[in-house]
Protein backbone atom coordinates (compact mmCIF):
# COMPACT_ATOMS: atom_id res chain seq x y z
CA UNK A 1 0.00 0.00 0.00
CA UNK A 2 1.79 3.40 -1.04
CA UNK A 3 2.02 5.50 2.11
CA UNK A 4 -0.62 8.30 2.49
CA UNK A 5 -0.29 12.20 2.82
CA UNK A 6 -2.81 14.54 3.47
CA UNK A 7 -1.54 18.34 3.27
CA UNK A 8 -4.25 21.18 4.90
CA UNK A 9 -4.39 23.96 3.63
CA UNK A 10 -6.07 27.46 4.57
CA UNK A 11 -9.28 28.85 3.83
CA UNK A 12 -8.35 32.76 4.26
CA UNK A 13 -7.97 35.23 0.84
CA UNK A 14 -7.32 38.31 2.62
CA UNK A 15 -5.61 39.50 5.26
CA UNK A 16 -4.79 42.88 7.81
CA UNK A 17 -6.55 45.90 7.87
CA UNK A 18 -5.88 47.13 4.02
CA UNK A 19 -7.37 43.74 3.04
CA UNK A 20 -4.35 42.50 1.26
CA UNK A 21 -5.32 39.37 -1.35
CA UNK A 22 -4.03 36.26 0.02
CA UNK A 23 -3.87 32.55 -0.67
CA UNK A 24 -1.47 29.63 -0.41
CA UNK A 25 2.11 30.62 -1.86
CA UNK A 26 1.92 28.33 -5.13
CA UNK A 27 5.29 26.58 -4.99
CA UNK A 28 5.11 25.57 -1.44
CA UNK A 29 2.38 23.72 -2.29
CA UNK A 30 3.49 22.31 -5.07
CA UNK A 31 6.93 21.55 -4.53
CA UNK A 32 6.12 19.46 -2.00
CA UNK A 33 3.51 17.58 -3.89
CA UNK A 34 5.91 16.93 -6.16
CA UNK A 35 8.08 15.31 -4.10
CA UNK A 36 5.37 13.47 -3.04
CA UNK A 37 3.94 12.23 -6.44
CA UNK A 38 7.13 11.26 -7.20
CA UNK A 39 7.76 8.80 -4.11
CA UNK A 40 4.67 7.33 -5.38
CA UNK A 41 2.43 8.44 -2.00
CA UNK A 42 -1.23 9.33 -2.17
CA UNK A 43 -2.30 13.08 -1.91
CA UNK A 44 -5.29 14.22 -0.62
CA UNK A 45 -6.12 17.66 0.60
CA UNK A 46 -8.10 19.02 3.36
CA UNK A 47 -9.17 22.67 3.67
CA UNK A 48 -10.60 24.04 7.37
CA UNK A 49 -13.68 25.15 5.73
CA UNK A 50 -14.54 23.03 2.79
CA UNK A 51 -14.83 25.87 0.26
CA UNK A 52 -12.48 26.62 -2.59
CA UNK A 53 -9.13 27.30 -1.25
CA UNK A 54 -6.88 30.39 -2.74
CA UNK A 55 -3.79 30.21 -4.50
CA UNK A 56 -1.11 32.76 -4.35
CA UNK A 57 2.02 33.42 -6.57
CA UNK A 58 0.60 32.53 -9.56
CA UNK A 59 3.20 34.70 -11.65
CA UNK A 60 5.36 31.65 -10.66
CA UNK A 61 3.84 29.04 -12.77
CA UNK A 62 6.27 28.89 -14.97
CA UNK A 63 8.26 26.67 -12.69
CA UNK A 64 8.16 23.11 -14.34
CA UNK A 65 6.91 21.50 -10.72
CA UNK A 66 4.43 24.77 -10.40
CA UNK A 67 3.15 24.62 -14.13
CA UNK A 68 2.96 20.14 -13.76
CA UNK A 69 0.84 21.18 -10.02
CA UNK A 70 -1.84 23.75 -12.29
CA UNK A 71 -1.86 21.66 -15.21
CA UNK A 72 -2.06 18.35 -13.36
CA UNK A 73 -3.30 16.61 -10.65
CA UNK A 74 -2.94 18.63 -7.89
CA UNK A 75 -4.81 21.91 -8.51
CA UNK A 76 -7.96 19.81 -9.61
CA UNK A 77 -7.33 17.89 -6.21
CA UNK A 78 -6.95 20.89 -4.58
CA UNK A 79 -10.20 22.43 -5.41
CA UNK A 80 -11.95 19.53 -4.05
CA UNK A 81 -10.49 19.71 -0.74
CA UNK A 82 -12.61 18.15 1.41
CA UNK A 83 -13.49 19.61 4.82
CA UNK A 84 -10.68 18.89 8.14
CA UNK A 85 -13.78 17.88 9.96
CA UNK A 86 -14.96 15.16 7.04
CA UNK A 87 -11.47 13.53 7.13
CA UNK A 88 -10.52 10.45 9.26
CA UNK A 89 -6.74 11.83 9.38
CA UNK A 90 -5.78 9.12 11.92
CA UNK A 91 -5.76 7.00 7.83
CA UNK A 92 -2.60 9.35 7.11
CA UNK A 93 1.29 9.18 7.36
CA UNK A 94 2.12 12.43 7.10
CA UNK A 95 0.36 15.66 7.62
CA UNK A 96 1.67 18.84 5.53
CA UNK A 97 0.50 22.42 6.09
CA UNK A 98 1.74 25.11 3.14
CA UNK A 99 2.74 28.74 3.87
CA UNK A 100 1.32 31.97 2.10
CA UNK A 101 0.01 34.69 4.26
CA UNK A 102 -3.13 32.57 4.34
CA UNK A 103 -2.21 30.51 6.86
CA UNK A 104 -1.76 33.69 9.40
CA UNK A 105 -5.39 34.03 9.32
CA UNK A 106 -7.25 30.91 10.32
CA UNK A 107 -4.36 28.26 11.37
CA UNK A 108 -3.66 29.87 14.58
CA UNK A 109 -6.25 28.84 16.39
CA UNK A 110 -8.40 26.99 14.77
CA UNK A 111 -9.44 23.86 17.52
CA UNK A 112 -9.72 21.20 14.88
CA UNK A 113 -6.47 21.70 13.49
CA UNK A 114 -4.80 21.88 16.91
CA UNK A 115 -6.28 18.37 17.82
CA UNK A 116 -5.13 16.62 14.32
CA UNK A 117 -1.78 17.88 14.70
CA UNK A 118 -1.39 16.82 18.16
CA UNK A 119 -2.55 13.34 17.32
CA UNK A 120 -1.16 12.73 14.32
CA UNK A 121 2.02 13.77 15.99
CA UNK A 122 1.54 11.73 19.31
CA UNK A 123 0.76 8.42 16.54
CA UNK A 124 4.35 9.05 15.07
CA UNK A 125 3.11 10.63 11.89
CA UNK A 126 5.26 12.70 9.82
CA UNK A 127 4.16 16.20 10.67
CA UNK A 128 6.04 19.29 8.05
CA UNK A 129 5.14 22.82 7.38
CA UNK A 130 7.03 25.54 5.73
CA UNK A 131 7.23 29.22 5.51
CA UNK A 132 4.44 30.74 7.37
CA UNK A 133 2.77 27.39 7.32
CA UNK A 134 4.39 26.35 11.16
CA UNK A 135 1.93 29.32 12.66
CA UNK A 136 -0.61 26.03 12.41
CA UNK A 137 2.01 23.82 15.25
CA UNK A 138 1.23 27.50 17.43
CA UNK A 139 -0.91 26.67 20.31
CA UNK A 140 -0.81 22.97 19.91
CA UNK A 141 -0.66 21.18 23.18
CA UNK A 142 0.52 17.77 23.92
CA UNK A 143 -1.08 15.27 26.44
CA UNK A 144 1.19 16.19 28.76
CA UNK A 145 0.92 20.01 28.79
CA UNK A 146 3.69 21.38 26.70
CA UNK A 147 3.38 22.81 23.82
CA UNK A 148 4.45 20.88 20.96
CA UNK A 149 7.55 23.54 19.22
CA UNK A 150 8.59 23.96 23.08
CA UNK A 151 12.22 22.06 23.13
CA UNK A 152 11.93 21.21 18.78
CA UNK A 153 14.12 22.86 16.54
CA UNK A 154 11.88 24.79 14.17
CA UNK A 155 12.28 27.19 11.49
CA UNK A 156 9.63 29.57 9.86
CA UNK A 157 9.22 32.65 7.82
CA UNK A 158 11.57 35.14 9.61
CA UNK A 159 10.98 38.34 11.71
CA UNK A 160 13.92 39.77 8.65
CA UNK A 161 11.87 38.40 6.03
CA UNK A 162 8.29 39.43 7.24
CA UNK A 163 9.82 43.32 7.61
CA UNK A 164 10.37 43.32 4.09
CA UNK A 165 7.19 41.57 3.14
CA UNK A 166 3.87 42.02 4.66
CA UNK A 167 4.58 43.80 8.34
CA UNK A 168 1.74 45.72 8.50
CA UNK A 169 -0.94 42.95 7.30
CA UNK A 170 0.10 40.28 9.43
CA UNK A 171 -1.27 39.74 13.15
CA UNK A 172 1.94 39.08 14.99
CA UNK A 173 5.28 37.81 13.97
CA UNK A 174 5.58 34.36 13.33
CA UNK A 175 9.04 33.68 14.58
CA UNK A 176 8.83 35.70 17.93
CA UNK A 177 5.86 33.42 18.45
CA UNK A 178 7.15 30.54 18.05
CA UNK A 179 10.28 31.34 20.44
CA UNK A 180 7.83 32.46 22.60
CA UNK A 181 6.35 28.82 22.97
CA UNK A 182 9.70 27.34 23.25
CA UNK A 183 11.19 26.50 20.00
CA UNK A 184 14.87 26.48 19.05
CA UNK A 185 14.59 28.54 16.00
CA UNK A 186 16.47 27.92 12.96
CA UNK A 187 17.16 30.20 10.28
CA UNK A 188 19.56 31.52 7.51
CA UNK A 189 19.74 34.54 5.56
CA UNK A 190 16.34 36.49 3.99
CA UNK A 191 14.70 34.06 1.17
CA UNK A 192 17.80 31.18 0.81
CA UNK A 193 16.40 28.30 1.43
CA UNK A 194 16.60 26.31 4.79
CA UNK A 195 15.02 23.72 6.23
CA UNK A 196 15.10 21.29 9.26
CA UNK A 197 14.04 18.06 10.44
CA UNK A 198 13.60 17.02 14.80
CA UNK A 199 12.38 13.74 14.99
CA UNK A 200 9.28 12.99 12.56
CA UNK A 201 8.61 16.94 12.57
CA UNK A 202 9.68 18.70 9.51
CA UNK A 203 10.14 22.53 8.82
CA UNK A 204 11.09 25.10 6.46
CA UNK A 205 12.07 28.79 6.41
CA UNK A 206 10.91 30.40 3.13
CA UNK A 207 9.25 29.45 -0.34
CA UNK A 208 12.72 28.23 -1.40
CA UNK A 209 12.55 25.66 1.59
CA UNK A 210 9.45 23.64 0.71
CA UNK A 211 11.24 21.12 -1.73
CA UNK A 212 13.36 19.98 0.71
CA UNK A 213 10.89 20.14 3.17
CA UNK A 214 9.11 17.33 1.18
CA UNK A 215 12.39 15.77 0.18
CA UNK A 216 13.18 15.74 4.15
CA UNK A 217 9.33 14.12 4.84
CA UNK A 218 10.05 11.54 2.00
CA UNK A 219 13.12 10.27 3.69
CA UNK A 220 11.21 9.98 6.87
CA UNK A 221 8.13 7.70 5.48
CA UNK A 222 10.58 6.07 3.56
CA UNK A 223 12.40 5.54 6.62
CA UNK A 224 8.82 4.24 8.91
């Protein structure tokens, strides 16, 4: 049986008080996927809400894994996301949540999300996010208490990069937040690409992280 991944993405198309268009960032969605289809894994999506989800960076398409993602399977996939709360995820191997500024929106607290991620992570599942997709580990609790970045080295879209990006439309800065719940942040310099892996968790700093993000997650189910 090929091993199973189920990436969740957000719901949200705009964001901050000057209602700036959002979506998830086109390549770290599909770069992943890619990875994916090419271990030979399943791929089903999950949206919070059900509806439609956005896609951002779509001046990026010309890409060969971000043209094969619109062309292909994926974006058709995509737009059939089913809802988080229709999907037995406990079925999955991995978990994978994609950045944009989307994510900043309804990932942070969302309950449902909070409780898949702990228990898919608690099961041993492969858990990876990238760019400003970690704000969805934010607020996730284990069964003992913690929080789940508190000790794990993590890396996310960076305080550096968000000041020459979208300051004033997001809510708070991603990486003080995640210090703030007791990750070991990891970074490298504004947009290269960086990425890390603790255990069976799996994260990346940028848009130019998320195809070794999936590369990383591959070697990890291969690995299971």
């Amino acid at each position: 049986m090929p091993k199973k991944v189920l990436i969740i993405v957000s719901n949200a198309h705009e964001i901050g008080p000057h209602r700036r268009r959002v979506g998830n960032f086109l390549p770290e969605v599909a770069h992943p996927y890619a990875e994916f289809d090419r271990a030979g894994y399943q791929i089903d999506f999950a949206s919070l809400t059900g509806e439609v989800p956005y896609l951002d960076a779509l001046h990026l398409a010309g890409d060969p894994d971000n043209l094969a993602f619109l062309v292909g399977k994926g974006w058709a996939a995509m737009q059939k996301a089913r809802k988080l709360a229709d999907v037995d995820v406990g079925g999955y191997d991995a978990i994978f949540m994609p950045g944009g500024l989307a994510p900043m929106v309804d990932m942070p607290e969302h309950p449902l999300l909070k409780k898949v991620i702990k228990e898919a992570y608690e099961r041993g599942a492969v858990v990876g996010a990238v760019c400003h997709g970690p704000v969805s580990l934010l607020n996730v609790k284990l069964s003992n208490g913690a929080y789940l970045v508190a000790g794990k080295t993590i890396s996310s879209f960076t305080t550096e990069e968000e000041n020459g990006y979208a300051r004033a439309d997001v809510p708070f800065d991603l990486e003080t937040a995640l210090i703030k719940q007791g990750a070991i942040f990891r970074k490298t310099g504004p947009w290269a690409a960086f990425s890390v892996a603790d255990g069976k968790l799996v994260t990346g700093q940028n848009p130019a992280s998320a195809k070794a993000v999936g590369e990383k997650m591959v070697g990890l189910l291969v690995a299971k």
